[in-house]
Protein backbone atom coordinates (compact mmCIF):
# COMPACT_ATOMS: atom_id res chain seq x y z
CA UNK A 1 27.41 13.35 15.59
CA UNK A 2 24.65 15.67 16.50
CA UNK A 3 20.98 14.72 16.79
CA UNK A 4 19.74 17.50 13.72
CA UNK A 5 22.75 15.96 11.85
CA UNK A 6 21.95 12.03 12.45
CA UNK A 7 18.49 12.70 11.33
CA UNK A 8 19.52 14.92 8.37
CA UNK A 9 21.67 11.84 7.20
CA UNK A 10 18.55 9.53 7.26
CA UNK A 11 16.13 10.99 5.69
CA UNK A 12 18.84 11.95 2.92
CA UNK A 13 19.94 8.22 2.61
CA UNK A 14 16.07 7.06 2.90
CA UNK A 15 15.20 9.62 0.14
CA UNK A 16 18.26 8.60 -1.86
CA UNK A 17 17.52 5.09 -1.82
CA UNK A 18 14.09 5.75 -3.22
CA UNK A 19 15.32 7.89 -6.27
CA UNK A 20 16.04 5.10 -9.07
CA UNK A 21 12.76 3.76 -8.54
CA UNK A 22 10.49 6.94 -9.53
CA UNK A 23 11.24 7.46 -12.92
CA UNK A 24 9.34 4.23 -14.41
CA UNK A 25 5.66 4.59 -14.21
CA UNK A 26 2.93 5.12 -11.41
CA UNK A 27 3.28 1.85 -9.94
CA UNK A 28 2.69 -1.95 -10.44
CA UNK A 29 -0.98 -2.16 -8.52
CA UNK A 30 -3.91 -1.05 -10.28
CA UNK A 31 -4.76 1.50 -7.43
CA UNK A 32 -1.90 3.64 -8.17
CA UNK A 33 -2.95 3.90 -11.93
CA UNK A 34 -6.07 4.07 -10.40
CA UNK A 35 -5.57 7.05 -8.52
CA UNK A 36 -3.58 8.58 -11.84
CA UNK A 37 -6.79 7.87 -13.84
CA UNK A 38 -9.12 9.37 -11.10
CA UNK A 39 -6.99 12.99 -11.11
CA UNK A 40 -7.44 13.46 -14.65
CA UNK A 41 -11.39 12.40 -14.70
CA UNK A 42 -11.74 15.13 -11.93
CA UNK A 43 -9.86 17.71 -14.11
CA UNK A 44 -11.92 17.01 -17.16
CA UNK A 45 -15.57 17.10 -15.15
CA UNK A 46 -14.11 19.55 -12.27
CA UNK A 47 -16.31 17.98 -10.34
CA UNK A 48 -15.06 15.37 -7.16
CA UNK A 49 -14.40 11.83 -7.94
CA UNK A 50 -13.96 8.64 -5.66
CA UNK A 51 -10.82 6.92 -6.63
CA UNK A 52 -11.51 3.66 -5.19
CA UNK A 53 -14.52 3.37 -2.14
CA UNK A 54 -14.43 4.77 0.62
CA UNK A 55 -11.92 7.71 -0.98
CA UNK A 56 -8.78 9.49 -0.58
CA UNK A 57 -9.82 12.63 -0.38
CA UNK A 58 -6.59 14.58 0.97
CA UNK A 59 -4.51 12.16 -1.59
CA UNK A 60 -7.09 12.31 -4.54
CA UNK A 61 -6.67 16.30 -4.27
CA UNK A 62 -3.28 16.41 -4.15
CA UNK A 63 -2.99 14.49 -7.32
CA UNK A 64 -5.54 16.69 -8.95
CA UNK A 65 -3.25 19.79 -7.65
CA UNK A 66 -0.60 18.73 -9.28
CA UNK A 67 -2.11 17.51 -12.26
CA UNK A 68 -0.79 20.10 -15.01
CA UNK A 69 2.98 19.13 -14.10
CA UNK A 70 2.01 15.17 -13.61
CA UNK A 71 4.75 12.30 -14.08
CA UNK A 72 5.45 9.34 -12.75
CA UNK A 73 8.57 11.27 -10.63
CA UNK A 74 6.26 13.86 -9.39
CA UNK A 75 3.36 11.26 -8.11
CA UNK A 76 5.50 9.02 -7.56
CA UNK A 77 7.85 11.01 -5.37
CA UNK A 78 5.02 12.48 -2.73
CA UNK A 79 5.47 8.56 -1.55
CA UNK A 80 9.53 8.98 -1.11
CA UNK A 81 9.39 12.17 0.62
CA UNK A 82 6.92 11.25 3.24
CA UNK A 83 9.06 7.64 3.75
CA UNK A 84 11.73 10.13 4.73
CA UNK A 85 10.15 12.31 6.60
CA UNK A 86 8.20 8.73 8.32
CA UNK A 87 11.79 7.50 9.03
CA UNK A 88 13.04 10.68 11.04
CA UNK A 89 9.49 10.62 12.78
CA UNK A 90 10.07 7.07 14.12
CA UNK A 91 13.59 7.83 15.26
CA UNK A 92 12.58 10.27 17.76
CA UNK A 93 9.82 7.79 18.30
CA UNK A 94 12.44 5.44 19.23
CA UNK A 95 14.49 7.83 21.07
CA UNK A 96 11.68 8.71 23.44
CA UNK A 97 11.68 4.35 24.62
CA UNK A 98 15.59 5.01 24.95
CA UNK A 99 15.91 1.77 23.33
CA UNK A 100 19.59 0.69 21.87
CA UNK A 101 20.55 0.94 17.68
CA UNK A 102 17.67 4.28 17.31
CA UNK A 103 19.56 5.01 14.09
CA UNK A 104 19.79 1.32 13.19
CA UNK A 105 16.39 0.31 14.03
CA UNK A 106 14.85 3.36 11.78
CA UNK A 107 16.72 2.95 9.10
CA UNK A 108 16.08 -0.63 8.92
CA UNK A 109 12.63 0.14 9.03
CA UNK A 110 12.32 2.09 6.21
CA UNK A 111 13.96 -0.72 4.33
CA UNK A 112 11.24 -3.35 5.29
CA UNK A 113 10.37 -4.65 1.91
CA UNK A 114 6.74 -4.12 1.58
CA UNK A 115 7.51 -0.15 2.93
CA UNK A 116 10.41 0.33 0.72
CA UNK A 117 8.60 -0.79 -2.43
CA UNK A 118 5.19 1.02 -0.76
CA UNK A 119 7.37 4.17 -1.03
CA UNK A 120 8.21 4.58 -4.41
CA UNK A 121 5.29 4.81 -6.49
CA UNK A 122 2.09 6.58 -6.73
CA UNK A 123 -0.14 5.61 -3.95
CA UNK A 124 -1.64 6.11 -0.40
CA UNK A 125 0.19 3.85 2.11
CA UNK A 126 3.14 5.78 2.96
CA UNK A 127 1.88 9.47 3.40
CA UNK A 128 -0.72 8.23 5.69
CA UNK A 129 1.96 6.49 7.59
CA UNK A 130 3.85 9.58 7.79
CA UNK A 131 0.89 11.17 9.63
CA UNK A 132 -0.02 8.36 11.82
CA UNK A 133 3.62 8.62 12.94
CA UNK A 134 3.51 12.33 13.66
CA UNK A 135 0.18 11.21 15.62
CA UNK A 136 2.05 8.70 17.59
CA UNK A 137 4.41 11.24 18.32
CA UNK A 138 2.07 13.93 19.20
CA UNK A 139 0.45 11.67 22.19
CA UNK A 140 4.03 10.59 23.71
CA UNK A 141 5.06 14.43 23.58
CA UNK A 142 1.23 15.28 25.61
CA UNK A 143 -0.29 17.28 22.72
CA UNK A 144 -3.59 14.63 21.98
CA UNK A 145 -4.94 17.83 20.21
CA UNK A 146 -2.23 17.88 17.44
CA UNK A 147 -2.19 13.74 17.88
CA UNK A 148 -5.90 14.39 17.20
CA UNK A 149 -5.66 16.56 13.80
CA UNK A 150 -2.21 14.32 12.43
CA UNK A 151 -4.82 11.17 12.90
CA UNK A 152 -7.36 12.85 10.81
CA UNK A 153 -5.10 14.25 8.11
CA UNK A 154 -3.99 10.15 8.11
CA UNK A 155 -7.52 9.64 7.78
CA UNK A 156 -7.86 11.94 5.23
CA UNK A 157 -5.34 10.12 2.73
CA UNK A 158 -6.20 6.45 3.76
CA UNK A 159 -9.35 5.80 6.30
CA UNK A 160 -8.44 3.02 7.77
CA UNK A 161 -6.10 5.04 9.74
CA UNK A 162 -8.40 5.95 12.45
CA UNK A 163 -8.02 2.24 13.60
CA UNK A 164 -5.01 3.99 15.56
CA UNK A 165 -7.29 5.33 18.10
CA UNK A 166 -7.37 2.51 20.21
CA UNK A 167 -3.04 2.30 20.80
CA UNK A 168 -2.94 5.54 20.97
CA UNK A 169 -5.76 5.73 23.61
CA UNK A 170 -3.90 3.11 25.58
CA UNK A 171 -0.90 5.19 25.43
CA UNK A 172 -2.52 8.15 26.52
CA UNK A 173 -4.15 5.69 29.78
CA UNK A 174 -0.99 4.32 30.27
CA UNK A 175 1.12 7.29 30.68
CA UNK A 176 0.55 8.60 34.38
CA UNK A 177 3.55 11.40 34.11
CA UNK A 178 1.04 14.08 32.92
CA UNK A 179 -2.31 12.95 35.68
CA UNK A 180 -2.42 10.51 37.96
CA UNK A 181 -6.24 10.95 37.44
CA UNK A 182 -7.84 8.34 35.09
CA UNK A 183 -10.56 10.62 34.74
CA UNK A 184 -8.05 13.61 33.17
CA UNK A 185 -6.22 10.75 31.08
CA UNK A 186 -9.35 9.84 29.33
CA UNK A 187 -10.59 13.05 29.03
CA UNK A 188 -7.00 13.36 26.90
CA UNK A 189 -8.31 10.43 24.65
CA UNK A 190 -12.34 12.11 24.24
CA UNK A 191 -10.48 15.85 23.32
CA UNK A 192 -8.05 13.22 21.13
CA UNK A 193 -10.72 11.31 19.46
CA UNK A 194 -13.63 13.74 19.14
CA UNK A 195 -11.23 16.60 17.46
CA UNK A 196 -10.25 13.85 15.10
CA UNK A 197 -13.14 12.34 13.83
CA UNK A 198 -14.90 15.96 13.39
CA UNK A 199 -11.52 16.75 11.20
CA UNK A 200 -11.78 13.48 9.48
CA UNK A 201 -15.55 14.22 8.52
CA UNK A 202 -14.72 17.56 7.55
CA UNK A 203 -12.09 16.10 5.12
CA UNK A 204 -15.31 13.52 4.18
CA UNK A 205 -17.50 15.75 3.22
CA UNK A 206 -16.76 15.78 -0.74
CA UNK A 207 -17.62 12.21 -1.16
CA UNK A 208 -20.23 12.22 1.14
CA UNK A 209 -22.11 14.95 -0.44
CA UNK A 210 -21.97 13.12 -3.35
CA UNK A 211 -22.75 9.87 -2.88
CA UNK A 212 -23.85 9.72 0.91
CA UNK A 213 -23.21 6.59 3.02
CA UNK A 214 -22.77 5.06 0.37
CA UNK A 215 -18.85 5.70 0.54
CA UNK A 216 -18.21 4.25 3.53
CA UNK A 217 -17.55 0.61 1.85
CA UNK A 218 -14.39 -0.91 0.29
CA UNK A 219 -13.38 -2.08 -2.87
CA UNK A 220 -14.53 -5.91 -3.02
CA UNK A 221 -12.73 -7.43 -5.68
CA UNK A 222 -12.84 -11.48 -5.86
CA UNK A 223 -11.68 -12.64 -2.65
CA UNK A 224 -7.89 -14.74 -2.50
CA UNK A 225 -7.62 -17.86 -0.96
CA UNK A 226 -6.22 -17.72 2.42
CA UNK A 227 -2.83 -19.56 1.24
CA UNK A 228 -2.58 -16.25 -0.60
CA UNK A 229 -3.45 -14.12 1.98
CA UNK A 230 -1.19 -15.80 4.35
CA UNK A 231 1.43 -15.34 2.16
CA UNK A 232 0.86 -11.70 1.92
CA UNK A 233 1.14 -11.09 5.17
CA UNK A 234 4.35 -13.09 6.09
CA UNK A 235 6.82 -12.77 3.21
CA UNK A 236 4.86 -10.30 1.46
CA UNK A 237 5.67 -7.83 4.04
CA UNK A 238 8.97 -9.34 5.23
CA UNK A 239 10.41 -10.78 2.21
CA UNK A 240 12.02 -14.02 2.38
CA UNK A 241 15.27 -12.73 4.67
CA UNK A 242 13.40 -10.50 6.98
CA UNK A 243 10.54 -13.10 7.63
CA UNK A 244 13.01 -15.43 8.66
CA UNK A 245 14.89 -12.99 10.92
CA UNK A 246 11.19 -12.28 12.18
CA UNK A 247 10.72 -15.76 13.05
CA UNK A 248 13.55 -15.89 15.03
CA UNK A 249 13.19 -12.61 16.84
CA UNK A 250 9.30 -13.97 17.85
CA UNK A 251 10.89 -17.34 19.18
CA UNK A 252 13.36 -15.43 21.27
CA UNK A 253 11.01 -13.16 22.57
CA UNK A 254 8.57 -16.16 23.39
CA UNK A 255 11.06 -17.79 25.38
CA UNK A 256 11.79 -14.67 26.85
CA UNK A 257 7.89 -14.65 28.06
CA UNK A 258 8.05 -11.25 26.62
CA UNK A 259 4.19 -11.79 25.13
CA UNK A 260 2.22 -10.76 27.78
CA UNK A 261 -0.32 -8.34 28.76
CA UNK A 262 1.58 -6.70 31.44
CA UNK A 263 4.39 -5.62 28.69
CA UNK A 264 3.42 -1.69 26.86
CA UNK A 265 4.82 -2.67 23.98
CA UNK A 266 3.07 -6.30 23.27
CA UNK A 267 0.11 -4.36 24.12
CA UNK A 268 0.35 -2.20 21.84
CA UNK A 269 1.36 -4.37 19.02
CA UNK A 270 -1.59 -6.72 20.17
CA UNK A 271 -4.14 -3.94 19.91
CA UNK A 272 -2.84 -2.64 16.61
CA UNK A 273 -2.79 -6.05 15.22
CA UNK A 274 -6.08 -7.14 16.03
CA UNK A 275 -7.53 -3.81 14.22
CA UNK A 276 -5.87 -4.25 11.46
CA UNK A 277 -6.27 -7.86 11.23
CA UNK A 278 -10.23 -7.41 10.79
CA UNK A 279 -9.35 -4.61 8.40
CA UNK A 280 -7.37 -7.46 6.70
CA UNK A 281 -9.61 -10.27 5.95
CA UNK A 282 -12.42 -8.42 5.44
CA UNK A 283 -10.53 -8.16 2.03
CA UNK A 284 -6.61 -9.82 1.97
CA UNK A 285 -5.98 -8.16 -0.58
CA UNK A 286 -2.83 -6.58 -0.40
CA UNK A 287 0.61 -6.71 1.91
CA UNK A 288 0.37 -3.15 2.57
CA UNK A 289 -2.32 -3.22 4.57
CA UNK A 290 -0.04 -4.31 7.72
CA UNK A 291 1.93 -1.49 6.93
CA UNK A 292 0.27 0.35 10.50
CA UNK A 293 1.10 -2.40 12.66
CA UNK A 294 4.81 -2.35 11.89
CA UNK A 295 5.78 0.29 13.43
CA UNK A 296 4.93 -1.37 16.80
CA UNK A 297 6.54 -4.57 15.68
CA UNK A 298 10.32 -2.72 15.71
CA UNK A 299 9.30 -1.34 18.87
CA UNK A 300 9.00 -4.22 20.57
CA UNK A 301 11.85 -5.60 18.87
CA UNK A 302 14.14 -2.65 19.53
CA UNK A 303 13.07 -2.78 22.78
CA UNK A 304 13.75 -6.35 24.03
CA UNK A 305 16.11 -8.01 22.27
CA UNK A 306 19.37 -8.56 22.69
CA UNK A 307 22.29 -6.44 21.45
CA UNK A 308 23.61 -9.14 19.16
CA UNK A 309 20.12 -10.32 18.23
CA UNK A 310 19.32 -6.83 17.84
CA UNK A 311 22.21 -6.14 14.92
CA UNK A 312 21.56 -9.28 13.72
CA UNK A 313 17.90 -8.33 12.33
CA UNK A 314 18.76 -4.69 11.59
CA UNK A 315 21.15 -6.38 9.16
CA UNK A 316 18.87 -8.65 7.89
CA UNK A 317 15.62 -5.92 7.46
CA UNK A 318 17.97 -3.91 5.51
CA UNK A 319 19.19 -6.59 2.89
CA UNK A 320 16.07 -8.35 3.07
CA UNK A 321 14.76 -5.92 -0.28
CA UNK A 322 17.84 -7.13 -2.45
CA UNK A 323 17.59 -10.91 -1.97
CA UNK A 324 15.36 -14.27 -1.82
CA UNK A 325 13.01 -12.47 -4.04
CA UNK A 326 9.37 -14.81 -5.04
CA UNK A 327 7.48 -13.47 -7.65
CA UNK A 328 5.28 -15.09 -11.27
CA UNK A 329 7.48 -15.69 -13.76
CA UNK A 330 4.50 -14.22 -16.41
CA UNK A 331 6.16 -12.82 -19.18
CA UNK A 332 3.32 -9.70 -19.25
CA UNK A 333 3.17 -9.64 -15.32
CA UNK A 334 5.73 -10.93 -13.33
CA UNK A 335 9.31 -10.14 -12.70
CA UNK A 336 12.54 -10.60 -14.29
CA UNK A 337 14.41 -13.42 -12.53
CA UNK A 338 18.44 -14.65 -12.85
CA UNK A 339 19.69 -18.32 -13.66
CA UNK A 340 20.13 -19.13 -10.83
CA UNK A 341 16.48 -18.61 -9.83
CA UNK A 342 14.26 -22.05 -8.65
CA UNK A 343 11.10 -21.96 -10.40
CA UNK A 344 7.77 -23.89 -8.73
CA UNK A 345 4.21 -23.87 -9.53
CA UNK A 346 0.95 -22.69 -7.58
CA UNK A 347 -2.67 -22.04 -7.77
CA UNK A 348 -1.72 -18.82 -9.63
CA UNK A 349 0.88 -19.84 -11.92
CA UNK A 350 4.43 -20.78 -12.09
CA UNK A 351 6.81 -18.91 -9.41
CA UNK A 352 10.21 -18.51 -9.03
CA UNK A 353 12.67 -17.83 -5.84
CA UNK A 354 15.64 -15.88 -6.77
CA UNK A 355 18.95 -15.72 -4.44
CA UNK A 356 20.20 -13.04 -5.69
CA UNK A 357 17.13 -10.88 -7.18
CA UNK A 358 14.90 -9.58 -3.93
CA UNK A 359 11.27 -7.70 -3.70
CA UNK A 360 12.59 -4.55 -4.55
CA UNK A 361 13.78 -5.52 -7.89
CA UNK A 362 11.21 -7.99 -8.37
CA UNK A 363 8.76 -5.51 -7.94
CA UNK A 364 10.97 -2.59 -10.21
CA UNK A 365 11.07 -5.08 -12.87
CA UNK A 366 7.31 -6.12 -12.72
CA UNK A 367 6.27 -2.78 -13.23
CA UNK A 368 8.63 -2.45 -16.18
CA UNK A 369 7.16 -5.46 -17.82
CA UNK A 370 3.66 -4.28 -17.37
CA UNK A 371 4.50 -1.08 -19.02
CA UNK A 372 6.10 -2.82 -22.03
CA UNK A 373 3.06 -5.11 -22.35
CA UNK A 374 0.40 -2.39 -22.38
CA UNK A 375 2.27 -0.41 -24.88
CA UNK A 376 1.75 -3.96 -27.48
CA UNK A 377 -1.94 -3.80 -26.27
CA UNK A 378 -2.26 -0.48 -27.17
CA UNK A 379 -0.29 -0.69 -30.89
CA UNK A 380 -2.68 -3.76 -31.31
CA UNK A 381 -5.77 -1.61 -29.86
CA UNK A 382 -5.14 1.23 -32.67
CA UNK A 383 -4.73 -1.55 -35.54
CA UNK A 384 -8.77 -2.31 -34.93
CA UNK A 385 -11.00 -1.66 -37.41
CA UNK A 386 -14.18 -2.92 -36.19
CA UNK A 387 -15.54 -2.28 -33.13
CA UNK A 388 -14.71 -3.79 -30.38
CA UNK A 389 -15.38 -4.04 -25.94
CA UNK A 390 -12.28 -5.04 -24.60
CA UNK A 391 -12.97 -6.42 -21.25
CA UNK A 392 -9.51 -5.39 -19.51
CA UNK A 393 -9.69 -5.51 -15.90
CA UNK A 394 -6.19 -4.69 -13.95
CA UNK A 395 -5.15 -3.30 -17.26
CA UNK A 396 -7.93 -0.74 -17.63
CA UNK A 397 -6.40 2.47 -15.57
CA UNK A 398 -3.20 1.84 -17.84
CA UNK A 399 -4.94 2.05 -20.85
CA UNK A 400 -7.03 4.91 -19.74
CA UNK A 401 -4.39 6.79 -18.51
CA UNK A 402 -2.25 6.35 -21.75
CA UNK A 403 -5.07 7.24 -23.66
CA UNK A 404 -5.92 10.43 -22.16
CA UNK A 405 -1.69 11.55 -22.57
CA UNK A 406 -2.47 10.72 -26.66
CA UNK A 407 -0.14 7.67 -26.36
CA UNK A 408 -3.15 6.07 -27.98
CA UNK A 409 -7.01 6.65 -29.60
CA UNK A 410 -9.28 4.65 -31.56
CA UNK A 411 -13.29 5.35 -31.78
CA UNK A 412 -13.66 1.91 -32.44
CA UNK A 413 -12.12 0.79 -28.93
CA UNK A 414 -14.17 0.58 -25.87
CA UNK A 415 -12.44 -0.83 -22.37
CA UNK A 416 -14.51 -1.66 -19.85
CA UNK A 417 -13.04 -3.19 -16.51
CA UNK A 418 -15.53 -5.71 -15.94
CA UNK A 419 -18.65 -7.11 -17.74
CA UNK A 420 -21.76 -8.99 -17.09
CA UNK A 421 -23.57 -11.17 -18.75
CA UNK A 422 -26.28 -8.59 -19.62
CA UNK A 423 -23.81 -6.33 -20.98
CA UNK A 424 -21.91 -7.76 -23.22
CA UNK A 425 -25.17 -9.04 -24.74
CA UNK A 426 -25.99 -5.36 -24.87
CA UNK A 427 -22.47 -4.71 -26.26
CA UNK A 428 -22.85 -7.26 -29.22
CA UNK A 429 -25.88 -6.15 -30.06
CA UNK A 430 -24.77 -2.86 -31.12
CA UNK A 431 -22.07 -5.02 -33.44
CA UNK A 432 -19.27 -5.09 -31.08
CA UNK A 433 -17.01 -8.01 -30.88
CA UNK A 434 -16.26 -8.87 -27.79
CA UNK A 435 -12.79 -9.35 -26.26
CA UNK A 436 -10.72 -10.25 -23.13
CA UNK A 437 -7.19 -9.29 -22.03
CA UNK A 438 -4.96 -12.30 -20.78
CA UNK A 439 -6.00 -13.89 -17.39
CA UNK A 440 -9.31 -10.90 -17.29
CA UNK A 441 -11.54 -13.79 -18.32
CA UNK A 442 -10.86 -15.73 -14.96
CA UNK A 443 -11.20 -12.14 -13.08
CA UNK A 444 -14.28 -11.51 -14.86
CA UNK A 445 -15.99 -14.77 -14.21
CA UNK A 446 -15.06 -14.65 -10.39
CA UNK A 447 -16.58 -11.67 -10.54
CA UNK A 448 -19.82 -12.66 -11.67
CA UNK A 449 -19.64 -16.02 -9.56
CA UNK A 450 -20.22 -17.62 -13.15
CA UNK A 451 -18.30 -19.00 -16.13
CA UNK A 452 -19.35 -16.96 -19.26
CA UNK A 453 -16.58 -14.85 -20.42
CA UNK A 454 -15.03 -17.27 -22.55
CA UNK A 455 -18.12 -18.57 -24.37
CA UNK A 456 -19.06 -14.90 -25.43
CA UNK A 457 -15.72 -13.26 -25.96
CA UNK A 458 -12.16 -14.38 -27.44
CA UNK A 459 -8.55 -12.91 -26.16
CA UNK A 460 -7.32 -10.00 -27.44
CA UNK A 461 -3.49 -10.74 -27.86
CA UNK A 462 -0.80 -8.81 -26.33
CA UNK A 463 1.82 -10.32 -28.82
């Protein structure tokens, strides 16, 4: 089979995959609601808003471009289309190591649980991916000024991207077939980094004009314990089947010696890690976040192990989305789970390890539930007669964006995401009652680094 042909066939069967999981809202996290909410606020001020600090901007306006023909399929499918088109990018990645299993290794990639579920709802993670991969690409092909401008664009729809300066600087120093000079190579990395962060500032300029330096911060919502951020980044990338085949690729590439400084590809993996590690922990908030560093992960893989250890994890990456699935076992917010499912508790409720139900669905079936409960809060919302502040937290861009598409409206309803002290004092005072959504009362007092929620507001039932 030809080369245009194999990488026709994968991004058709990457693309295809994705498909069944569009139709069903914008996504389980809060961001991609979020983002949903943010598109229609800008259409109804016309003026730029920040979606969640430091911005999007490059995402955020291609939401609000697309706003008039907005639904969950056409959000959510800018995320499957650039998976695709990441997937064909990191084949001819692969290609140019002339490693073994290119088609294998890419297409197991793309089925890595936290990228396959990352790729088919409404949020940022994937089409920056797709442009840091076009920027890897760019610096193995020599062209660091179109490296330089893909980095930015990546910048552009998630900042965190230009962390991928440094490996691809140490590609650029590392690659001697172009100069022998270290002084040409690095002047390659300067016309590399300068042209991108001039682009990326160019892109920046929206929410800096409007709110200065103040943007460049992050979202600091309550911090997880480190169990939970652990977690996150082990099976919560993997999955249960994929961390284990991880384990055992690391232990045979240990005993190998393969972890050393003198190796391109642990190098590179070690310098993307530790960049996105302090990105990590600076907030653990979410799996995706290691989504840059695993691209370098397969490489190394793909590039030193054995054939038979080699199909052996291909295999497992690609079946590790459809089995071993962990998830709550909430009836509001967690995942549909089989009989045959082992159910344990933990610091954030009872869990549940399914054989034969994986992330993917887990996560398919989560999102389902959420949408089911928010349409009950929202019959219950319209029933109120008397005013009311409805402290709702993760539910809040749901109930927003439902509002604003008239699948609900009552003046008496006001949702606010959190609340201090001060204001719901403020709030009752104007004859409000005051009101929590399930588990928002914990969020809210973590918040706050108090416990006053519950002795100034009662739960506003889903049921």
């Amino acid at each position: 089979m030809g080369e245009n042909k194999k990488q026709f066939l994968l991004f058709i069967t990457v693309l295809l995959s994705r498909i069944p999981f569009l139709f069903d809202g914008y996504g389980v996290e809060e961001d991609s609601w979020g983002h949903v909410l943010n598109a229609a606020l800008m259409n109804e001020t016309g003026m730029y808003e920040i979606s969640r600090l430091p911005g999007h901007p490059l995402f955020e306006a291609l939401l609000l471009i697309f706003w008039h023909v907005q639904t969950p399929l056409v959000y959510n499918v800018f995320a499957a289309l650039t998976m695709a088109g990441s997937a064909v990018v990191y084949y001819q990645i692969l290609r140019f190591y002339n490693v073994n299993y290119t088609l294998g290794w890419a297409f197991a990639f793309s089925f890595i649980p936290i990228i396959f579920i990352s790729s088919t709802y409404t949020i940022d993670y994937i089409p920056a991916l797709f442009f840091v991969l076009l920027s890897i690409h760019a610096v193995l092909f020599k062209n660091e000024e179109r490296a330089g401008i893909w980095l930015a664009v990546a910048a552009a729809i998630r900042l965190t991207s230009l962390g991928m300066i440094l490996p691809l600087t140490y590609i650029i120093l590392q690659d001697k077939s172009k100069e022998k000079s270290v002084a040409l190579r690095m002047r390659r990395v300067v016309k590399m980094t300068v042209l991108s962060l001039i682009t990326s500032f160019i892109f920046y300029l929206p929410p800096f004009k409007k709110y200065g330096l103040d943007f460049f911060d992050f979202h600091k919502p309550p911090y997880p314990n480190l169990l939970e951020a652990f977690y996150k980044m082990t099976f919560g990338v993997w999955g249960v089947v994929g961390g284990v085949a991880c384990a055992i690729c690391i232990i045979y590439l240990a005993r190998k010696k393969e972890f050393t400084f003198k190796s391109k590809y642990f190098f590179m993996l070690f310098i993307t890690t530790i960049v996105y590690a302090i990105a990590y922990f600076r907030m653990p908030e979410k799996a995706a976040f290691w989504i840059p560093v695993l691209p370098f992960v397969i490489l190394i893989f793909a590039a030193k192990l054995s054939k038979p250890l080699a199909r052996f994890t291909i295999i497992m990456l690609v079946i590790s989305p459809f089995l071993l699935g962990i998830n709550k076992t909430d009836p509001y917010t967690g995942a549909h789970y089989s009989s045959l499912a082992i159910t344990f508790g933990s610091n954030n409720g009872q869990l549940f390890l399914d054989p034969i139900n994986g992330p993917l669905l887990n996560d398919f079936t989560k999102r389902k539930n959420k949408l089911a409960a928010c349409e009950k809060i929202e019959h219950n919302m319209m029933l109120q007669r008397q005013p009311t502040l409805i402290i709702a937290g993760w539910w809040y861009a749901m109930i927003e964006v439902d509002r604003r598409a008239g699948k609900w409206s009552n003046a008496n309803i006001k949702t606010v995401y959190y609340a201090s002290p001060e204001e719901l004092e403020t709030w009752q005072n104007k004859g409000y009652q005051l009101r929590y959504l399930p588990e928002q009362e914990r969020v809210n007092d973590k918040k706050y680094s108090t416990t006053f929620t519950v002795d100034n507001a009662t739960l506003f039932p889903i049921d």
